[in-house]
Protein backbone atom coordinates (compact mmCIF):
# COMPACT_ATOMS: atom_id res chain seq x y z
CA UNK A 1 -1.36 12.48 7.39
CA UNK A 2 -3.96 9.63 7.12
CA UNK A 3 -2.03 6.25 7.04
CA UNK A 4 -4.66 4.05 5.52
CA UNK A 5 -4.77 6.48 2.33
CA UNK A 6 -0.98 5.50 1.68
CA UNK A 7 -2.24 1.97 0.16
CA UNK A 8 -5.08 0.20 -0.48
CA UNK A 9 -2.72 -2.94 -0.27
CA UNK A 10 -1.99 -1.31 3.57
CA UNK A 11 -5.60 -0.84 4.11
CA UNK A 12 -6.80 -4.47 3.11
CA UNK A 13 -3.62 -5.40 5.24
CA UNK A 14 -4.46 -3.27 8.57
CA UNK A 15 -8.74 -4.47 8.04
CA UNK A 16 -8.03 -8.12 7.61
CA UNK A 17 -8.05 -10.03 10.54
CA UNK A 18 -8.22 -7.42 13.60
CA UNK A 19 -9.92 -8.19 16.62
CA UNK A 20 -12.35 -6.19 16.20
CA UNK A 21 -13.64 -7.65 13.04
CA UNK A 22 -13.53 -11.38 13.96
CA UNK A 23 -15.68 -10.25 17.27
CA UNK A 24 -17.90 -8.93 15.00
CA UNK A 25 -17.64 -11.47 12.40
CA UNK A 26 -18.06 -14.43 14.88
CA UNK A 27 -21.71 -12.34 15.97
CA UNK A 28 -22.58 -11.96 12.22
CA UNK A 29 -24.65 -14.57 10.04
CA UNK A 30 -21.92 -16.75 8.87
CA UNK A 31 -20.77 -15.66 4.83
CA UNK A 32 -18.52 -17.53 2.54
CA UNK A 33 -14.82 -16.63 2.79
CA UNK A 34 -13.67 -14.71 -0.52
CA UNK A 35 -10.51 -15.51 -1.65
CA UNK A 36 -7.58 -13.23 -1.81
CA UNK A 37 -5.41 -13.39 -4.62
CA UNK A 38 -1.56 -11.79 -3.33
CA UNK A 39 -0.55 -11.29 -6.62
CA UNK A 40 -3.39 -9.27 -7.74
CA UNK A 41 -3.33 -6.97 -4.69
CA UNK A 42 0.47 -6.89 -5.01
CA UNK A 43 -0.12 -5.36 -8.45
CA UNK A 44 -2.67 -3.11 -7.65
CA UNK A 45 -0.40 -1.79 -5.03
CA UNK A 46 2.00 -1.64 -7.45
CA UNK A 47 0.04 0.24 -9.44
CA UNK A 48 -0.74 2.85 -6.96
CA UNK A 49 2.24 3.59 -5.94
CA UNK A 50 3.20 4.16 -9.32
CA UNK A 51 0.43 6.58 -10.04
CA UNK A 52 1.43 8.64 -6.84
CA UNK A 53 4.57 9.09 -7.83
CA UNK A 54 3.51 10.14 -11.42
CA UNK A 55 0.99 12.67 -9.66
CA UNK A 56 3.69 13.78 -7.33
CA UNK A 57 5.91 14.68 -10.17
CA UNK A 58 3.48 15.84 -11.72
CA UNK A 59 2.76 18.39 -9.16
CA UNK A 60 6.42 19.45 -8.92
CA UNK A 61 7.09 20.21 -12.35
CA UNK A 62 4.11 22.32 -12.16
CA UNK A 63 5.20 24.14 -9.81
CA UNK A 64 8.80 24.27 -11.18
CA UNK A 65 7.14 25.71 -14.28
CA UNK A 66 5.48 28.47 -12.03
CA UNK A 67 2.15 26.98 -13.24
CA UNK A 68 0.70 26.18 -9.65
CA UNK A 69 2.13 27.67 -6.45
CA UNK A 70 1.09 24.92 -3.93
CA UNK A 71 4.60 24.43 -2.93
CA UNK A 72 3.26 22.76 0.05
CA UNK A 73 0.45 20.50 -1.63
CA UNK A 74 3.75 19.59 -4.22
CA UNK A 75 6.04 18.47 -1.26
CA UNK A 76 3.20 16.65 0.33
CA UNK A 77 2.70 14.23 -2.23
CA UNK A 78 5.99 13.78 -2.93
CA UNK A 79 6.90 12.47 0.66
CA UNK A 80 3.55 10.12 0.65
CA UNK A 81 4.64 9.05 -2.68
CA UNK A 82 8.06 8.45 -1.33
CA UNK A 83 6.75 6.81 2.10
CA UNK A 84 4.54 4.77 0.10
CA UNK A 85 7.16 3.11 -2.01
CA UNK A 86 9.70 2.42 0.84
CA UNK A 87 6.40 0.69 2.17
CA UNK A 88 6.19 -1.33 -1.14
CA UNK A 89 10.13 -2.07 -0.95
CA UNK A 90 9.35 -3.72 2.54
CA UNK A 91 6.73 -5.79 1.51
CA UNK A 92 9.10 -7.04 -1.14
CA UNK A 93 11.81 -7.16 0.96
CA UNK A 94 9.42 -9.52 3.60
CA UNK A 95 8.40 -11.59 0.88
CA UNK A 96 11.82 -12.36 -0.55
CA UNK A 97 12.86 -13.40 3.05
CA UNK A 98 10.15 -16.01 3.30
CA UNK A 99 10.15 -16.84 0.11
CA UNK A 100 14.44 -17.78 1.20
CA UNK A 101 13.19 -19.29 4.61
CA UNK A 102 10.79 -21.81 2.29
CA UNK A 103 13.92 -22.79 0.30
CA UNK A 104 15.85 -23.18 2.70
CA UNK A 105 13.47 -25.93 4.78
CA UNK A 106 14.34 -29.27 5.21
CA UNK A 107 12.14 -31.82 3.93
C-alpha cells in the first residue's frame, strides 16, 4: 500500500521541507515563498478522509448486497480509510498538545 495516497495533508507534510528539496531549492532560481494556510489543509484533510470512508462503506454495502464481489477491493479501502483517520486523530491529538504546551508558557 502506497503511503503518500493515504492524505494529501500527509503528502504536503512528507514533501515540505526534506533534504532533498531544500538542496534542490537552494540550486534553483530563488521563488517567492507561498503561504500555507493549516486550517485550510486541515479541512481538506478532513474532507478526504471523510470521503474515504463514505467510499469504503460504500463498497461494503455493495458487496453486502451481493452487488459487487470484490471482497478484497471492499476490505482494502476500509483499512486505508480506517488508517487514514487514526492518522487524522493524531494530528489532532499533536495539535491539542501544543496548543496545551502554548497555554501553559510563562510569560
Amino acid at each position: 500500500m502506497n503511503v503518500e495516497s493515504l492524505s494529501p495533508m500527509l503528502t504536503s507534510i512528507l514533501t515540505q521541507g526534506t533534504p532533498a528539496e531544500s538542496a534542490i531549492s537552494e540550486n534553483a532560481a530563488p521563488q517567492a515563498a507561498t503561504p500555507v494556510n493549516f486550517t485550510d489543509t486541515f479541512k481538506q484533510a478532513l474532507m478526504n478522509v471523510d470521503d474515504q470512508q463514505h467510499q469504503a462503506s460504500q463498497k461494503v454495502a455493495a458487496v453486502d448486497r451481493g452487488d459487487n464481489d470484490d471482497l478484497v477491493g471492499a476490505m482494502l479501502s476500509s483499512q486505508q480509510a480506517s488508517l487514514s483517520f487514526s492518522m487524522l486523530i493524531q494530528v489532532r491529538n499533536k495539535m491539542m498538545n501544543a496548543f496545551d504546551d502554548i497555554i501553559k508558557m510563562q510569560v
